[in-house]
PDB file of N, CA and C in Angstrom:
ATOM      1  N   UNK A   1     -50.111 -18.440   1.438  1.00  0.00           N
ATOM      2  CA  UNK A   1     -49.524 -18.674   2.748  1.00  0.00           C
ATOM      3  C   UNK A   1     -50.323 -17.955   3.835  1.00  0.00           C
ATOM      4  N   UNK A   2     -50.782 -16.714   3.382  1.00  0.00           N
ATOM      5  CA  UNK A   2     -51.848 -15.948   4.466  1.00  0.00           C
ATOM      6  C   UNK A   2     -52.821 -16.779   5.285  1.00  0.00           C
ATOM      7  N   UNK A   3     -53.472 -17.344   3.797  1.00  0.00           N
ATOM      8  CA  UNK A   3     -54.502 -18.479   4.900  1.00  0.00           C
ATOM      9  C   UNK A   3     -54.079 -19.516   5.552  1.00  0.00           C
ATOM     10  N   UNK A   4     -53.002 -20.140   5.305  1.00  0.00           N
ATOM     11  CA  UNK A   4     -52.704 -21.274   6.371  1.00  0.00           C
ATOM     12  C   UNK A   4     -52.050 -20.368   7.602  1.00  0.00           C
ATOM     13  N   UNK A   5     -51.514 -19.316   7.420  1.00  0.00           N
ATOM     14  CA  UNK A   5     -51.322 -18.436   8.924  1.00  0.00           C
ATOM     15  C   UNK A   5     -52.518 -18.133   9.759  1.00  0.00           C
ATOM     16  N   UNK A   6     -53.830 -17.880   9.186  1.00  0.00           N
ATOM     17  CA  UNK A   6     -54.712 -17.592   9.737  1.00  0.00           C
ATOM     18  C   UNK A   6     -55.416 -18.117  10.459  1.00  0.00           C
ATOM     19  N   UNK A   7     -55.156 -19.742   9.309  1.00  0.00           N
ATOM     20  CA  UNK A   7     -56.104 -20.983  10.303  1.00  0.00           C
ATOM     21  C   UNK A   7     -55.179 -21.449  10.881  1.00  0.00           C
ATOM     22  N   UNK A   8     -54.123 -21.594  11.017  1.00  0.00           N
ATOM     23  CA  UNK A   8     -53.108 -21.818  12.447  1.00  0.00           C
ATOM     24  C   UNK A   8     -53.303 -20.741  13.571  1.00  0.00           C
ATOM     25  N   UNK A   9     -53.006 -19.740  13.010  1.00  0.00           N
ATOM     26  CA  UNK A   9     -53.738 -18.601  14.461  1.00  0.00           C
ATOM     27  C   UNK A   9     -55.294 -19.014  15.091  1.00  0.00           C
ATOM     28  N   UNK A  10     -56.544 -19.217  14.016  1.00  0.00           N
ATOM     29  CA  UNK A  10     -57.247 -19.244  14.335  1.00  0.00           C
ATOM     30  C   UNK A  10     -57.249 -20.690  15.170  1.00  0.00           C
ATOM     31  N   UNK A  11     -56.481 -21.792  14.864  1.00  0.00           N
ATOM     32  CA  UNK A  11     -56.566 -23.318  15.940  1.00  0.00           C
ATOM     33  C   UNK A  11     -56.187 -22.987  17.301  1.00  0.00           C
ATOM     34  N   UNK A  12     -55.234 -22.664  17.396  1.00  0.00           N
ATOM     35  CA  UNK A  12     -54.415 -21.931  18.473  1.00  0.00           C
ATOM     36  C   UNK A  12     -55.015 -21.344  19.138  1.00  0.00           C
ATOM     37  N   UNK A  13     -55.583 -19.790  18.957  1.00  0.00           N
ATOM     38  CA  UNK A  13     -56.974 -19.444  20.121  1.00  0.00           C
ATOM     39  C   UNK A  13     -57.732 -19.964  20.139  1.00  0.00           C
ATOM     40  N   UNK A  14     -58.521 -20.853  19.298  1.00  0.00           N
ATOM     41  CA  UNK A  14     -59.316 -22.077  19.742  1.00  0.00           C
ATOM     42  C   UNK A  14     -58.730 -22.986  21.106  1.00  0.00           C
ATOM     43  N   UNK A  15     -57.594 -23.237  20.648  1.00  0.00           N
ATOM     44  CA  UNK A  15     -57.026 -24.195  22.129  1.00  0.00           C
ATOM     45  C   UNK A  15     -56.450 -23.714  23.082  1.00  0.00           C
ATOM     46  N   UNK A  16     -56.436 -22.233  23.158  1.00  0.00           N
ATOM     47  CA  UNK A  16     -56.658 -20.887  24.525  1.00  0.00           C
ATOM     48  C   UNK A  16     -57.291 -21.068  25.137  1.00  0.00           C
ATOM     49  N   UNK A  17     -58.528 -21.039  23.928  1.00  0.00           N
ATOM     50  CA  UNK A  17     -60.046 -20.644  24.765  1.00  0.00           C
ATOM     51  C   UNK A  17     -60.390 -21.855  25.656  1.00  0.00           C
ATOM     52  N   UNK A  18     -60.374 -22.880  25.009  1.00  0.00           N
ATOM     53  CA  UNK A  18     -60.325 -24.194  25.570  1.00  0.00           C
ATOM     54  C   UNK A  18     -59.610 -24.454  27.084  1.00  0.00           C
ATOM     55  N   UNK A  19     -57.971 -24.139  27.499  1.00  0.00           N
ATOM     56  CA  UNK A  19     -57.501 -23.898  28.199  1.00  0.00           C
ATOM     57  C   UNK A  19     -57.733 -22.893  28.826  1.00  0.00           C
ATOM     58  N   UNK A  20     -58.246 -21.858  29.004  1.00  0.00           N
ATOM     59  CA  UNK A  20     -58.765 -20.820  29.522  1.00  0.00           C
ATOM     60  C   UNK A  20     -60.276 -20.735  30.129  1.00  0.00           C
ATOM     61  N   UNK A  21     -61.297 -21.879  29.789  1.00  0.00           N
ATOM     62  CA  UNK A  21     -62.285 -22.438  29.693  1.00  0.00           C
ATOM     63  C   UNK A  21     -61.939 -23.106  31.052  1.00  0.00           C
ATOM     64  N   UNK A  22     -61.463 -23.979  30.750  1.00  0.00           N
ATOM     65  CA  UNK A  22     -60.651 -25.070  32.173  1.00  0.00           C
ATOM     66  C   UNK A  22     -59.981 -24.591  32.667  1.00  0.00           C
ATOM     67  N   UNK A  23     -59.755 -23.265  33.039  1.00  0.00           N
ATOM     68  CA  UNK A  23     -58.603 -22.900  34.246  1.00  0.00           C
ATOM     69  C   UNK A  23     -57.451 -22.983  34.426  1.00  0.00           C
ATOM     70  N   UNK A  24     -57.092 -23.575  33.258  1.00  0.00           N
ATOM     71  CA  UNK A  24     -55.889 -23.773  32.911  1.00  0.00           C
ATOM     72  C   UNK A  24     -53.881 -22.761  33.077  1.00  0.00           C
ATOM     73  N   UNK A  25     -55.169 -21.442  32.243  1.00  0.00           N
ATOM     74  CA  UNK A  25     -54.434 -20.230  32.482  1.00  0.00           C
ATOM     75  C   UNK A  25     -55.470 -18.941  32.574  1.00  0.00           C
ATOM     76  N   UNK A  26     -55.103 -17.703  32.659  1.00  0.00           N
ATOM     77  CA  UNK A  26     -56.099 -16.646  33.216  1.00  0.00           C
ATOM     78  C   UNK A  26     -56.102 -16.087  31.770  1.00  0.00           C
ATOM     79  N   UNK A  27     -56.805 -15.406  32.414  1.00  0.00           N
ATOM     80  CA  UNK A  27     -57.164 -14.584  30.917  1.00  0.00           C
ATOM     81  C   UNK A  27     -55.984 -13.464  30.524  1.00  0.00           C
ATOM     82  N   UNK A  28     -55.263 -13.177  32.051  1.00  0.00           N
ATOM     83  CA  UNK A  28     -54.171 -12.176  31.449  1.00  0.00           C
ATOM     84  C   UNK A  28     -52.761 -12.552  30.023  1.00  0.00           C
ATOM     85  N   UNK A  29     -52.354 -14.315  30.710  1.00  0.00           N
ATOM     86  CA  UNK A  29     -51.957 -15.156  30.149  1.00  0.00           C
ATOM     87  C   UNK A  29     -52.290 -15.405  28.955  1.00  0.00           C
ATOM     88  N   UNK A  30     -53.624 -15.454  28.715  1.00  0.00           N
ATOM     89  CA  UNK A  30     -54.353 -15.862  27.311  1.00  0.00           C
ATOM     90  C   UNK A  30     -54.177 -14.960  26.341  1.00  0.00           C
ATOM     91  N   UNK A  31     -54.406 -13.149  26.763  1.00  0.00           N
ATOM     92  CA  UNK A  31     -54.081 -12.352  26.106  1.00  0.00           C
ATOM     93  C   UNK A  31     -52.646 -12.199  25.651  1.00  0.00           C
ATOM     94  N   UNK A  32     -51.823 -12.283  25.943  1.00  0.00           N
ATOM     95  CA  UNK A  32     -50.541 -12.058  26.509  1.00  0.00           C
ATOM     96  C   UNK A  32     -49.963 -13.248  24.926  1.00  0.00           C
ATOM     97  N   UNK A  33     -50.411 -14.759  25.062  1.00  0.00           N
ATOM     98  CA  UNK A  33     -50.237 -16.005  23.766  1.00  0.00           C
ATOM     99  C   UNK A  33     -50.783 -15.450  22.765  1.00  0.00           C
ATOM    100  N   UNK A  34     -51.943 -14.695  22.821  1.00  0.00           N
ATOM    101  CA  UNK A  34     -52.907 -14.547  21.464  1.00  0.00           C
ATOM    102  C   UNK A  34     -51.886 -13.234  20.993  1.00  0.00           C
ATOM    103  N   UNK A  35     -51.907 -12.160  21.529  1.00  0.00           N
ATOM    104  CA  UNK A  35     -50.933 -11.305  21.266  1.00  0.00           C
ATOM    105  C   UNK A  35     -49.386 -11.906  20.319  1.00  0.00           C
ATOM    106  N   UNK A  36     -48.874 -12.675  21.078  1.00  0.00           N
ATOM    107  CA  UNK A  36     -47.404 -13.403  20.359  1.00  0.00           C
ATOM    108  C   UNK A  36     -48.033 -13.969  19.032  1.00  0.00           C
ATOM    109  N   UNK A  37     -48.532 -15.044  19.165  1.00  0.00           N
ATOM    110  CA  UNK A  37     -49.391 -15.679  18.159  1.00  0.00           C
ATOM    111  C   UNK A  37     -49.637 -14.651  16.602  1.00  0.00           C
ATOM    112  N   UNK A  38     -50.235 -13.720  17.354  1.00  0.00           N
ATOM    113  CA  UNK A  38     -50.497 -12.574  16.008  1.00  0.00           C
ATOM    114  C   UNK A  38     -49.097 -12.087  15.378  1.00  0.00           C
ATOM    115  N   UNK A  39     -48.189 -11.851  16.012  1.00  0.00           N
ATOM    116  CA  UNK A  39     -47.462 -11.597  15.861  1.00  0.00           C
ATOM    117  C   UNK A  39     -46.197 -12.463  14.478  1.00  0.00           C
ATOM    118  N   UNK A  40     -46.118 -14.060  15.410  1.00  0.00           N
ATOM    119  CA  UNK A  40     -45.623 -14.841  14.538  1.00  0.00           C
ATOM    120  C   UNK A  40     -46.536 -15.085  13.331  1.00  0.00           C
ATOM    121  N   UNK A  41     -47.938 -15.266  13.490  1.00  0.00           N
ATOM    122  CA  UNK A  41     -48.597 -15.437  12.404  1.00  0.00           C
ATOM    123  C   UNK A  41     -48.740 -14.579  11.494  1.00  0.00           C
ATOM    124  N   UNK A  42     -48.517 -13.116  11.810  1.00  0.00           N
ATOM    125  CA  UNK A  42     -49.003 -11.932  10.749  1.00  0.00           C
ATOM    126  C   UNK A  42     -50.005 -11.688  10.544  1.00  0.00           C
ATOM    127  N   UNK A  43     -50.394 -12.078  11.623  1.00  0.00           N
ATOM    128  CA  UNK A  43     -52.355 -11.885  11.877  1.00  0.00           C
ATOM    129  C   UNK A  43     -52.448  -9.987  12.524  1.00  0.00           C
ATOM    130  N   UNK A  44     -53.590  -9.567  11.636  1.00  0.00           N
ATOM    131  CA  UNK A  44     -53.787  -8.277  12.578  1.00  0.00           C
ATOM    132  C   UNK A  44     -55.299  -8.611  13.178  1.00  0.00           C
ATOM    133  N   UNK A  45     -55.300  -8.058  14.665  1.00  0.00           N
ATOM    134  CA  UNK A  45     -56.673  -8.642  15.522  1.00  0.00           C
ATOM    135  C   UNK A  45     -57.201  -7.579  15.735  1.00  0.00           C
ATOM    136  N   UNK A  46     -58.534  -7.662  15.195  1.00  0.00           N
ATOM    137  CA  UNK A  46     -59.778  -6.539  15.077  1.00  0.00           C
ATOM    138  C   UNK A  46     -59.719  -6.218  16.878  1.00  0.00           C
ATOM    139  N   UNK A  47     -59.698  -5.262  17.319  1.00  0.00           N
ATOM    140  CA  UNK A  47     -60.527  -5.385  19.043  1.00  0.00           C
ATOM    141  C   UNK A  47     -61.665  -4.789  18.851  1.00  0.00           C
TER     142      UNK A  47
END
């Protein structure tokens, strides 16, 4: 189950970056999803 959490986290900031790319949302915003994201996923994020 780890890895399908991971590559769902990992699609997901893919389609941040994407939206964040296009202006979509700021980067404070972006941090702010990727943060939750880790969270529901059980992802821990290297900084």
């Amino acid at each position: 189950m780890k890895d399908k959490n991971n590559a769902s986290f990992a699609w997901g900031v893919g389609m941040l970056r994407t939206l964040l790319a296009m202006k979509l949302i700021t980067e404070e915003e972006y941090r702010k999803i990727v943060r939750i994201q880790a969270e529901h996923y059980g992802v821990e994020i290297a900084v």
